[in-house]
Protein backbone atom coordinates (compact mmCIF):
# COMPACT_ATOMS: atom_id res chain seq x y z
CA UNK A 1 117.40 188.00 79.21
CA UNK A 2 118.44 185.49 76.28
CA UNK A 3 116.30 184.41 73.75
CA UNK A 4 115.88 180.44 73.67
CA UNK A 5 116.55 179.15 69.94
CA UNK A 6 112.93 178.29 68.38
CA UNK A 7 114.21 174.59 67.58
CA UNK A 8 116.96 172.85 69.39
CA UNK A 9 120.19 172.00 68.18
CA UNK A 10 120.40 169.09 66.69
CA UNK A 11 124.10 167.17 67.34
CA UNK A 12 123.58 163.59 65.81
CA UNK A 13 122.57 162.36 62.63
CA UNK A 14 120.57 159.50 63.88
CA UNK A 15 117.58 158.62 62.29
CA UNK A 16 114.09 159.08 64.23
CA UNK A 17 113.29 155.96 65.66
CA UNK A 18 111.15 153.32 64.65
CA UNK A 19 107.94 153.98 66.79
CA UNK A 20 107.81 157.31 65.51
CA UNK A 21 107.78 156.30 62.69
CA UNK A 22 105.41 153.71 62.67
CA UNK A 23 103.46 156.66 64.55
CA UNK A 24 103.19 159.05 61.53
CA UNK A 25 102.50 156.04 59.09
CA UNK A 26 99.49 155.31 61.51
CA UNK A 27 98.41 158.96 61.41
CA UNK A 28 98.63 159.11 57.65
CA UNK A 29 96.97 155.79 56.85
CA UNK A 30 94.01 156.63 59.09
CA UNK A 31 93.32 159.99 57.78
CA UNK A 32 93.56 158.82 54.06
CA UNK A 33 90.72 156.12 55.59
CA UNK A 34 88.82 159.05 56.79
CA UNK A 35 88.92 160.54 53.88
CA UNK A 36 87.42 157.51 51.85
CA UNK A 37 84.87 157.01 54.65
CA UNK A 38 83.80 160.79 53.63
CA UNK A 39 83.76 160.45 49.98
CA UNK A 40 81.24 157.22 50.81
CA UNK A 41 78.89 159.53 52.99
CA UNK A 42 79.27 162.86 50.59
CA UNK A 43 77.84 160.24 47.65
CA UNK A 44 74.80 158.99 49.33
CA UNK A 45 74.36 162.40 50.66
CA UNK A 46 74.68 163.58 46.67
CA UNK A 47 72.03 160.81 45.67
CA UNK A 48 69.97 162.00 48.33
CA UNK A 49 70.39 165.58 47.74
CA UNK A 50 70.39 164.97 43.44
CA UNK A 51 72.35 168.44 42.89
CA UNK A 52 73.10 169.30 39.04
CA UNK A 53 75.79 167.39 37.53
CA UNK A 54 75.19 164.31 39.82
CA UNK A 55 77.09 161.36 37.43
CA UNK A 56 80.05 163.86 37.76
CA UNK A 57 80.15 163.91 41.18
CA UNK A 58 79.62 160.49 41.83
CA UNK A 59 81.98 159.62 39.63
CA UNK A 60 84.67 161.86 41.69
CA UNK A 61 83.48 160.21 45.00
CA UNK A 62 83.66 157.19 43.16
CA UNK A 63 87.42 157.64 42.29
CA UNK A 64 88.46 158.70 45.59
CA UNK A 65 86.81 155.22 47.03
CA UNK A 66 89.07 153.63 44.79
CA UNK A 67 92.08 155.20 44.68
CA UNK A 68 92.78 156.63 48.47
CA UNK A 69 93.13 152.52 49.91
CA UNK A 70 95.96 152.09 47.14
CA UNK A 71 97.21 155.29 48.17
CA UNK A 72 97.22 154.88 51.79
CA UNK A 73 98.90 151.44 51.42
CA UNK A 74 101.69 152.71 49.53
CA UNK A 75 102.35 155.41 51.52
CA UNK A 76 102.02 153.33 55.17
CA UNK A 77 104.32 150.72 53.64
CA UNK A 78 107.06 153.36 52.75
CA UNK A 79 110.19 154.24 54.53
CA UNK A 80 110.90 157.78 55.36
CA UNK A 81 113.86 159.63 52.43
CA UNK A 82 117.01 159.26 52.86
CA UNK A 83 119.66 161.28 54.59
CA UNK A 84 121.92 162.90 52.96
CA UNK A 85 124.83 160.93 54.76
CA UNK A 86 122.78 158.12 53.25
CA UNK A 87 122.54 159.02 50.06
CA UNK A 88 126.56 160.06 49.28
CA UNK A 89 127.15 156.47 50.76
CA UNK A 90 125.17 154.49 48.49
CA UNK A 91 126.81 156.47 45.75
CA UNK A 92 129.95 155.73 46.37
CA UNK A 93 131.57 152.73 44.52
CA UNK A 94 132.08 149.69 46.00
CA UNK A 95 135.63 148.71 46.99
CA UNK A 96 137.40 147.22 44.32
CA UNK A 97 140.30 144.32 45.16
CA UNK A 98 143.37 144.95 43.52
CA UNK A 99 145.90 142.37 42.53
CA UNK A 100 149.75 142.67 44.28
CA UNK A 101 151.55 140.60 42.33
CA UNK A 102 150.84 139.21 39.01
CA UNK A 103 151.92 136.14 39.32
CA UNK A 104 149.75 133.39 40.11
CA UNK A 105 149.47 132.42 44.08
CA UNK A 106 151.78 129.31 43.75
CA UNK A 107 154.89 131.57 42.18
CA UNK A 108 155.07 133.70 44.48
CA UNK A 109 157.15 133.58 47.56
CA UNK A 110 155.35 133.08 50.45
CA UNK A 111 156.83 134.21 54.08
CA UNK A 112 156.89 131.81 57.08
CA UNK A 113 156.24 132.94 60.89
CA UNK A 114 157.89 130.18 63.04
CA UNK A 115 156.51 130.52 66.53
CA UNK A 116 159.92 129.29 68.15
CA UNK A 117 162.04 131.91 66.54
């Protein structure tokens, strides 16, 4: 009997589409949320509890109410990496016009179509 591959073969370079994700954004905002919610309950558990080194470790709960929002923001709001199809395109230079002729437009010699010919 033949083994099935462990992951399929992939045959297009398309990008995963937008509601996925706007699915894994959602998943990783929420859990950074969670995990501020926490840091709120584990310091009024700590003031509850007053364990040694308190000020440190409200201080660290403290920080992690602060900083995880800015976090999770940043992270929602961003778009996943770029290929790397995408990334040797935008490195490539732009096209560049070139010049046929140098004389100016109204020297040179222009050709006519006539229709009735």
């Amino acid at each position: 009997m033949k083994k099935q591959p462990e992951r399929p073969v992939v045959i297009t370079d398309a990008a995963r589409s937008q509601g996925d994700q706007l699915r894994s954004r959602e998943i990783r905002y929420v859990s950074m949320m969670g995990l501020r919610a926490a840091c709120l309950i584990a310091g009024a558990i700590l003031i509850s509890v007053k364990p040694p080194l308190l000020p440190v470790w409200l201080i660290l709960c403290a920080a992690g109410m602060v900083i995880l929002p800015w976090m999770a923001v940043l992270i929602a709001n961003d778009r996943p990496p770029k290929s790397r199809a995408e990334r040797a395109q935008s490195q490539q230079p732009a096209p560049t016009h070139r010049v046929l002729e140098d004389k100016p437009a109204e020297e040179r010699e222009h050709r006519v179509i006539d229709a009735e010919d």
